[in-house]
Protein backbone atom coordinates (compact mmCIF):
# COMPACT_ATOMS: atom_id res chain seq x y z
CA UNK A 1 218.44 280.27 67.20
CA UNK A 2 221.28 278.10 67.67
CA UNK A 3 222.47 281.12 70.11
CA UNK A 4 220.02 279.81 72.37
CA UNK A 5 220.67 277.45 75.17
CA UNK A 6 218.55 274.54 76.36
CA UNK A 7 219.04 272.23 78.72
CA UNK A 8 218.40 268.41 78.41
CA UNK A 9 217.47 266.23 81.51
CA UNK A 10 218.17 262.82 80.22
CA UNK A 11 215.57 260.61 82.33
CA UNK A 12 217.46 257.16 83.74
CA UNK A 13 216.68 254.41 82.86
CA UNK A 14 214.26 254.43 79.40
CA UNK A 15 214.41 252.98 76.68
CA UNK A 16 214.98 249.21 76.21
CA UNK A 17 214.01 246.64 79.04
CA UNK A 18 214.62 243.13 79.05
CA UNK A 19 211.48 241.54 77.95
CA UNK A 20 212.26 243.88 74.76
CA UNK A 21 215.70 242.52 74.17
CA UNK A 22 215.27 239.07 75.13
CA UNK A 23 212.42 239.35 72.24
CA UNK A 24 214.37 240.94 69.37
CA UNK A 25 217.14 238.54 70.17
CA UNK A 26 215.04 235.68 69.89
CA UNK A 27 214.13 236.98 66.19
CA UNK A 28 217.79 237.53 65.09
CA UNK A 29 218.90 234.14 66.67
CA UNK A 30 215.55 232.07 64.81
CA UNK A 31 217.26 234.19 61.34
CA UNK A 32 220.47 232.93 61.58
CA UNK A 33 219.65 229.22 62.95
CA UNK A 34 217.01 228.78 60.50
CA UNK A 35 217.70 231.22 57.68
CA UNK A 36 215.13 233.86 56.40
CA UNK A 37 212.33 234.41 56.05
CA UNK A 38 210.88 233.67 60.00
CA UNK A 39 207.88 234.65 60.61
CA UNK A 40 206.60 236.67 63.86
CA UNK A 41 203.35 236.72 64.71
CA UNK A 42 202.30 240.75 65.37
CA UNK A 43 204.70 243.35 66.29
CA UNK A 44 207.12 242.05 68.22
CA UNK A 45 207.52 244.70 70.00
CA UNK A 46 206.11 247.84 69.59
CA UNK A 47 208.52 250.06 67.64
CA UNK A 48 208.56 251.14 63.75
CA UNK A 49 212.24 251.10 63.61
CA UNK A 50 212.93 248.00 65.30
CA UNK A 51 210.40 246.08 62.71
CA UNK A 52 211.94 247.71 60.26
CA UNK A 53 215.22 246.99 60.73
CA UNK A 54 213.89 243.03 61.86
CA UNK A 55 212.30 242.89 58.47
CA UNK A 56 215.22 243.98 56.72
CA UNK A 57 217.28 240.90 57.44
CA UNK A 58 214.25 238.73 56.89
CA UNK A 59 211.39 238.70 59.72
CA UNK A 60 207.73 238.80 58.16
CA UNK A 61 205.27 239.79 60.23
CA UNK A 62 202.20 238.94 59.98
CA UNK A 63 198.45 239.39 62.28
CA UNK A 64 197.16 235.75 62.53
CA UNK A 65 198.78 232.12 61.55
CA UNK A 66 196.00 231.49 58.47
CA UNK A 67 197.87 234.47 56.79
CA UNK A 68 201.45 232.11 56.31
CA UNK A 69 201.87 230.73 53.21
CA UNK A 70 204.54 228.89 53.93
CA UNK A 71 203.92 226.76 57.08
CA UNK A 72 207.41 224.81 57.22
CA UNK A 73 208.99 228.08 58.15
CA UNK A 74 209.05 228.75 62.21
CA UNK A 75 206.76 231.94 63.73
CA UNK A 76 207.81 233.85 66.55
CA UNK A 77 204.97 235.10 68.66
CA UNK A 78 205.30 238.46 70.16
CA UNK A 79 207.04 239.97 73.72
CA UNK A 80 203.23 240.91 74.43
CA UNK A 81 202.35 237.17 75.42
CA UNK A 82 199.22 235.39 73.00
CA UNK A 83 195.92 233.27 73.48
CA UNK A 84 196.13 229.46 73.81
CA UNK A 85 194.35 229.14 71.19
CA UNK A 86 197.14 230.15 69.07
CA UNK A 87 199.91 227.86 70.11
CA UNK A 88 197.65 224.99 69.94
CA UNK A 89 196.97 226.46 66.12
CA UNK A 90 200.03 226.50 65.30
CA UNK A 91 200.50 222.61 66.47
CA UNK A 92 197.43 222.16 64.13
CA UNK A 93 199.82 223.44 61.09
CA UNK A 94 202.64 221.31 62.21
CA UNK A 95 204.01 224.72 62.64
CA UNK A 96 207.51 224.90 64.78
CA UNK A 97 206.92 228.13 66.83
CA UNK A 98 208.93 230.13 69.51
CA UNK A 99 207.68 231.83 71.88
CA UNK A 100 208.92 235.42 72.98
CA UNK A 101 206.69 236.17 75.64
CA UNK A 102 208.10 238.50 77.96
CA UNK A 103 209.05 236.48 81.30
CA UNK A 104 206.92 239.11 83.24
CA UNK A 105 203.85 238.87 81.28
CA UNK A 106 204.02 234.95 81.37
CA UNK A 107 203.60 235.21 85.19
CA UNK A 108 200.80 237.20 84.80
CA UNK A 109 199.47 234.16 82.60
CA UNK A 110 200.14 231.48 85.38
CA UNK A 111 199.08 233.72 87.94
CA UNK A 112 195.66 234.14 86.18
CA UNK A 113 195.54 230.01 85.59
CA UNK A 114 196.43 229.43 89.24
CA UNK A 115 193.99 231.72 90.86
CA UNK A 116 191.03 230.32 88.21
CA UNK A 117 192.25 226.67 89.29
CA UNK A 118 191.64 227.57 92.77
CA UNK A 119 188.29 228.53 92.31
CA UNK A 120 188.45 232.28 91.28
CA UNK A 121 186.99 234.28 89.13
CA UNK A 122 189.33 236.82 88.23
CA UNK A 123 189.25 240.89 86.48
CA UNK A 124 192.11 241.83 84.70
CA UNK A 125 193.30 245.77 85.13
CA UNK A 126 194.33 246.62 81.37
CA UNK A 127 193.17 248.21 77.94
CA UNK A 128 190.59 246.95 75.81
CA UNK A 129 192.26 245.46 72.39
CA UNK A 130 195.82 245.54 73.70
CA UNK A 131 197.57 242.60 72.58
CA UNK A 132 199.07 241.92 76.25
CA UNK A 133 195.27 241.75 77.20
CA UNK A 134 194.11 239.50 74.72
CA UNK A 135 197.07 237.08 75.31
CA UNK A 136 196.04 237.05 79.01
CA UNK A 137 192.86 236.81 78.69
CA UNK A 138 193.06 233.83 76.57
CA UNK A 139 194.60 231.73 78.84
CA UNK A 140 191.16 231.28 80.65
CA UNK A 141 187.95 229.99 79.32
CA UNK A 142 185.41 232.51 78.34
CA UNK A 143 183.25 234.11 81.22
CA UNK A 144 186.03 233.27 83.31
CA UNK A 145 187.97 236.40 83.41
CA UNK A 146 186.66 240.25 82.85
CA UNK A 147 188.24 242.93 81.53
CA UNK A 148 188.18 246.34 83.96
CA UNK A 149 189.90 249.86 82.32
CA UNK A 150 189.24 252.58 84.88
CA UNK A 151 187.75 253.04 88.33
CA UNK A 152 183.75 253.31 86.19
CA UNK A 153 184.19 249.93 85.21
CA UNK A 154 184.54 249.04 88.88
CA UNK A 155 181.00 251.09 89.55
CA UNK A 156 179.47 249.28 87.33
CA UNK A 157 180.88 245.67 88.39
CA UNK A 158 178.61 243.29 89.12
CA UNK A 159 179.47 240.30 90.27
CA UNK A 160 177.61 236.99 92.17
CA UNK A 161 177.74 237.23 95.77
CA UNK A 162 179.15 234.03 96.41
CA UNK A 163 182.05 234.00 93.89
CA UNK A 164 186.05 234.55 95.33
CA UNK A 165 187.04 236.91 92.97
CA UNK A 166 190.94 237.92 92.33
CA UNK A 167 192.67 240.61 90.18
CA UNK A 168 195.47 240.75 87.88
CA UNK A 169 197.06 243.66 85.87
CA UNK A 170 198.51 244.20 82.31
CA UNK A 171 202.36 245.17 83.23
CA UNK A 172 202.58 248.27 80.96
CA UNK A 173 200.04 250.41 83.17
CA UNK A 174 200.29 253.74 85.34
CA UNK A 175 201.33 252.59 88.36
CA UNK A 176 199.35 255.46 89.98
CA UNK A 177 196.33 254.91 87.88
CA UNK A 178 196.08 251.35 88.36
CA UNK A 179 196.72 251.98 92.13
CA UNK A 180 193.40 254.20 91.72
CA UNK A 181 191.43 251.32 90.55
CA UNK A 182 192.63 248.66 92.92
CA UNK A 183 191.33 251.36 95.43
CA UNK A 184 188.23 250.82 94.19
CA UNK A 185 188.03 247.08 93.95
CA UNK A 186 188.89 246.52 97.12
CA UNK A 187 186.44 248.59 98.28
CA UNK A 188 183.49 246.97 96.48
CA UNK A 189 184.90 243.67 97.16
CA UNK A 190 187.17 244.06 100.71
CA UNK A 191 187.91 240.31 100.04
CA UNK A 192 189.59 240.33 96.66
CA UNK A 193 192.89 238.59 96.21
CA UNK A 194 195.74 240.31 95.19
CA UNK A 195 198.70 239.05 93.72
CA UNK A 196 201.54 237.89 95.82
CA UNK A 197 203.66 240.71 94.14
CA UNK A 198 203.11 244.02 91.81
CA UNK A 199 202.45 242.67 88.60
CA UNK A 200 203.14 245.87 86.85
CA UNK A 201 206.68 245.28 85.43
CA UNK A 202 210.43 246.48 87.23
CA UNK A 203 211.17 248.71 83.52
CA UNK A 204 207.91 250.21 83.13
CA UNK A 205 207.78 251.53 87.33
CA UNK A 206 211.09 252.49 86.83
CA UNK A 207 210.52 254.63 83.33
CA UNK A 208 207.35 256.04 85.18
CA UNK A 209 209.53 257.13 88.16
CA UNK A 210 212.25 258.55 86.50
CA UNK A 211 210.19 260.49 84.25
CA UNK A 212 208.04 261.81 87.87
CA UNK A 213 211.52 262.90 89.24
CA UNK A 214 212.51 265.15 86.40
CA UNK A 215 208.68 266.24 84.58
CA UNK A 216 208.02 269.07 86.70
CA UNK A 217 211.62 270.83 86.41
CA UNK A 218 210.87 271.12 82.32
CA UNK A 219 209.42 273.53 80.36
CA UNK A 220 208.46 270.50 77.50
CA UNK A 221 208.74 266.66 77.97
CA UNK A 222 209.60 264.19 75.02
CA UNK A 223 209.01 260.69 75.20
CA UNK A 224 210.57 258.51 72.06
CA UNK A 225 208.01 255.74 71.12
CA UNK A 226 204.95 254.26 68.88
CA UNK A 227 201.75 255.53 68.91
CA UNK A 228 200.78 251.60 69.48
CA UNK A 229 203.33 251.44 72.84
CA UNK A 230 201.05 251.53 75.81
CA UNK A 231 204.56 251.95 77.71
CA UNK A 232 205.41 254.89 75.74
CA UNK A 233 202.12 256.91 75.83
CA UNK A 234 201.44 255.90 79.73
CA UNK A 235 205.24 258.23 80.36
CA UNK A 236 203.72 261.21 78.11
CA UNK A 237 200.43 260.76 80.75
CA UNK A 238 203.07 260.45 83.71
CA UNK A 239 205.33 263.45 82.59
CA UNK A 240 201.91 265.68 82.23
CA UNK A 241 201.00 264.29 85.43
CA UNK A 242 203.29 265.00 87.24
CA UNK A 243 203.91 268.98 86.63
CA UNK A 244 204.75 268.88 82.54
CA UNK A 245 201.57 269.89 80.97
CA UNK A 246 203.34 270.28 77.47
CA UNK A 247 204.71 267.11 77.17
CA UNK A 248 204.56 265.05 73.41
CA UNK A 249 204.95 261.73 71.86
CA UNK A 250 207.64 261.29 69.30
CA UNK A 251 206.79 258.94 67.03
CA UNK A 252 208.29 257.72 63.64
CA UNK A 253 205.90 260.72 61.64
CA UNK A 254 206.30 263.53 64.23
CA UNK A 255 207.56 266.62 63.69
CA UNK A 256 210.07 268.18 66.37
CA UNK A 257 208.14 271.68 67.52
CA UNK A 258 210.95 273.73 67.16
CA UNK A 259 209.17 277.09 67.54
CA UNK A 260 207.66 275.62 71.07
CA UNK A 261 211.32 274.46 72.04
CA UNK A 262 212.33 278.51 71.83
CA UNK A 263 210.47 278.91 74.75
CA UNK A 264 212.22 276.87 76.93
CA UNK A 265 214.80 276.72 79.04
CA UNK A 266 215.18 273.00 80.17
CA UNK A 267 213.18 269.83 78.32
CA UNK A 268 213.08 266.53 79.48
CA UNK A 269 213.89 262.92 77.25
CA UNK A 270 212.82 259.64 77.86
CA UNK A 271 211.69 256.81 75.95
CA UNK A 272 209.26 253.70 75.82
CA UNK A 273 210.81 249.92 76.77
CA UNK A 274 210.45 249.17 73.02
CA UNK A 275 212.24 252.40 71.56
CA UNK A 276 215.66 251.93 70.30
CA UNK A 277 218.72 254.04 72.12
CA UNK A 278 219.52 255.78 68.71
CA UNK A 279 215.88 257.07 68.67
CA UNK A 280 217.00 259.39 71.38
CA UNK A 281 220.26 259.99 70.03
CA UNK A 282 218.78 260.82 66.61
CA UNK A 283 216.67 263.59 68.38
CA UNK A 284 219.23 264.92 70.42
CA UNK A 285 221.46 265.66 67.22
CA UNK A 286 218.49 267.02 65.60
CA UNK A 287 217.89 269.42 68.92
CA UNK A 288 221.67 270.43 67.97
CA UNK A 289 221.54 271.66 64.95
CA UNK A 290 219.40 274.76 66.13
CA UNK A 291 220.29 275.09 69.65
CA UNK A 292 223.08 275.25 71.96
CA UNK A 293 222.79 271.72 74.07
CA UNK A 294 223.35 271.18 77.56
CA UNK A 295 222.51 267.53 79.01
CA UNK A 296 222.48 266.04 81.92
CA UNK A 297 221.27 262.48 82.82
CA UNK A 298 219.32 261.96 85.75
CA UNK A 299 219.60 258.44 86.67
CA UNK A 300 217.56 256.78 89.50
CA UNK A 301 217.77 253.33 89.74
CA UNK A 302 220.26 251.30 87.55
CA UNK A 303 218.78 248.12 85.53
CA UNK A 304 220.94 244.60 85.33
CA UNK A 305 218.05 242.33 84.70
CA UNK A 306 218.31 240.15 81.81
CA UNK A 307 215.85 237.36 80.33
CA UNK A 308 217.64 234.13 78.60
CA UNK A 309 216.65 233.32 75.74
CA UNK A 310 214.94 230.21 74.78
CA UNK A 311 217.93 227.37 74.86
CA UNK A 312 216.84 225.45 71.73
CA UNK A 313 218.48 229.03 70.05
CA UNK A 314 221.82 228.92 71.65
């Protein structure tokens, strides 16, 4: 086997964004300003290894606020953005919190308050259940703003005639398929607002375009991610998609297929905005032990952006 020659395209960028960052940062700053344990309110981000190796110096994460025993000790809440009602429940505790909402999905939030102050009623583009979803949601009363997933939701979309409606989208969607429902939307309702600009975030476009320029020169496609990372599955969708129908997920229980991987001559890598760099690395090596490695990354945009973090931290 290891006689055998493959070639790596390394997709540019992947990996870690700077919502991601900017969040993990905020939970190693909150350690060492106000000792362990802190406590973060879900996942931070999405990633096994990164709340593993958060826990390990002293994060505890935890679903809801009612589930913190000790309520003198600060929570983080999550890059994914949360409901109102949980900042305002956390005042209720006297709790000190920090908030690591990405920057992107906040202006999602204020974009969805803006457009209900000025009369709207508003759908949000997303997934049922996903965290990002229920945080925007939440920032509107009830009734106020409804959840669409896929161009049959936008059949079966009724709405009252004399209602301005407006949309807004979860940032960690298919460009292309969310493109696909907006279609549709405006169709139905040729006066819908749209947002001033894309709300679907800079990192995830650019992991979805990188991963469209290589998918269709590769024989297999890897992404590196969670099974929870909307990010990371939407690239496995994107890779297959676009001309890789053997493309996988590696996750932190996969097994590498190395008896499909004889097969091929090139394979392509990327990973979600929440998967670490040595993730990658890890399964490079791994590739190495049985096969003769050639890579080359394929880079199409480079990434500078970077979120501060909150200054009360500093």
């Amino acid at each position: 086997m290891k006689n055998k020659e493959i070639k790596i395209l390394l997709s540019a960028p992947r990996g870690f964004c700077a919502g991601v960052e900017r969040a993990i940062e905020i939970v190693k700053k909150s350690i060492t300003k106000y000792g362990a344990p802190v406590y973060v309110r879900h996942e931070i981000v999405h990633n096994k290894h990164v709340v593993d190796s958060l826990k390990a110096i002293g994060a505890i994460f935890v679903e809801e606020l009612d589930e913190i025993k000790d309520k003198s000790r600060p929570v983080i809440f999550s890059a994914h953005g949360v409901p109102k009602s949980v900042p305002q429940q956390a005042n209720g505790y006297k709790m000190e919190y920090i908030d690591a909402t990405c920057p992107l999905v906040s202006k999602v939030h204020r974009e969805a308050e803006n457009l209900y102050k000025a009369g709207y009623h508003i759908v949000l583009i997303g997934h049922i259940n996903h965290p990002e979803v229920i945080g925007t949601m939440g920032q509107l009363p009830e009734g106020s703003i409804d959840l669409i997933q896929d161009e049959h939701d936008v059949e079966t979309y009724e709405l009252d005639d004399n209602k301005k409606i407006a949309y807004v989208t979860q940032t960690t969607l298919s460009v292309d398929d969310t493109k696909n429902i907006i279609k549709a939307l405006k169709k139905k309702f040729p006066k819908i607002k749209e947002p001033f600009k894309e709300d679907i975030c800079y990192a995830t476009t650019n992991r979805q375009s990188a991963v469209k320029n290589i998918a269709k020169k590769c024989d297999m496609f890897f992404v590196l991610g969670s099974r929870n990372s909307s990010n990371s599955v939407r690239l496995v969708e994107v890779a297959e998609q676009s001309g890789c129908p053997h493309s996988e997920l590696i996750h932190s229980d996969s097994e590498i297929p190395f008896e499909k991987l004889e097969n091929c001559k090139v394979i392509g890598i990327s990973s979600g905005a929440s998967a670490p760099e040595i993730l990658v690395e890890n399964f490079i090596n791994e590739i190495k032990s049985k096969f003769k490695v050639k890579i080359e990354t394929v880079e199409i945009i480079k990434e500078n952006i970077v979120f501060k973090v909150p200054g009360k931290l500093n």
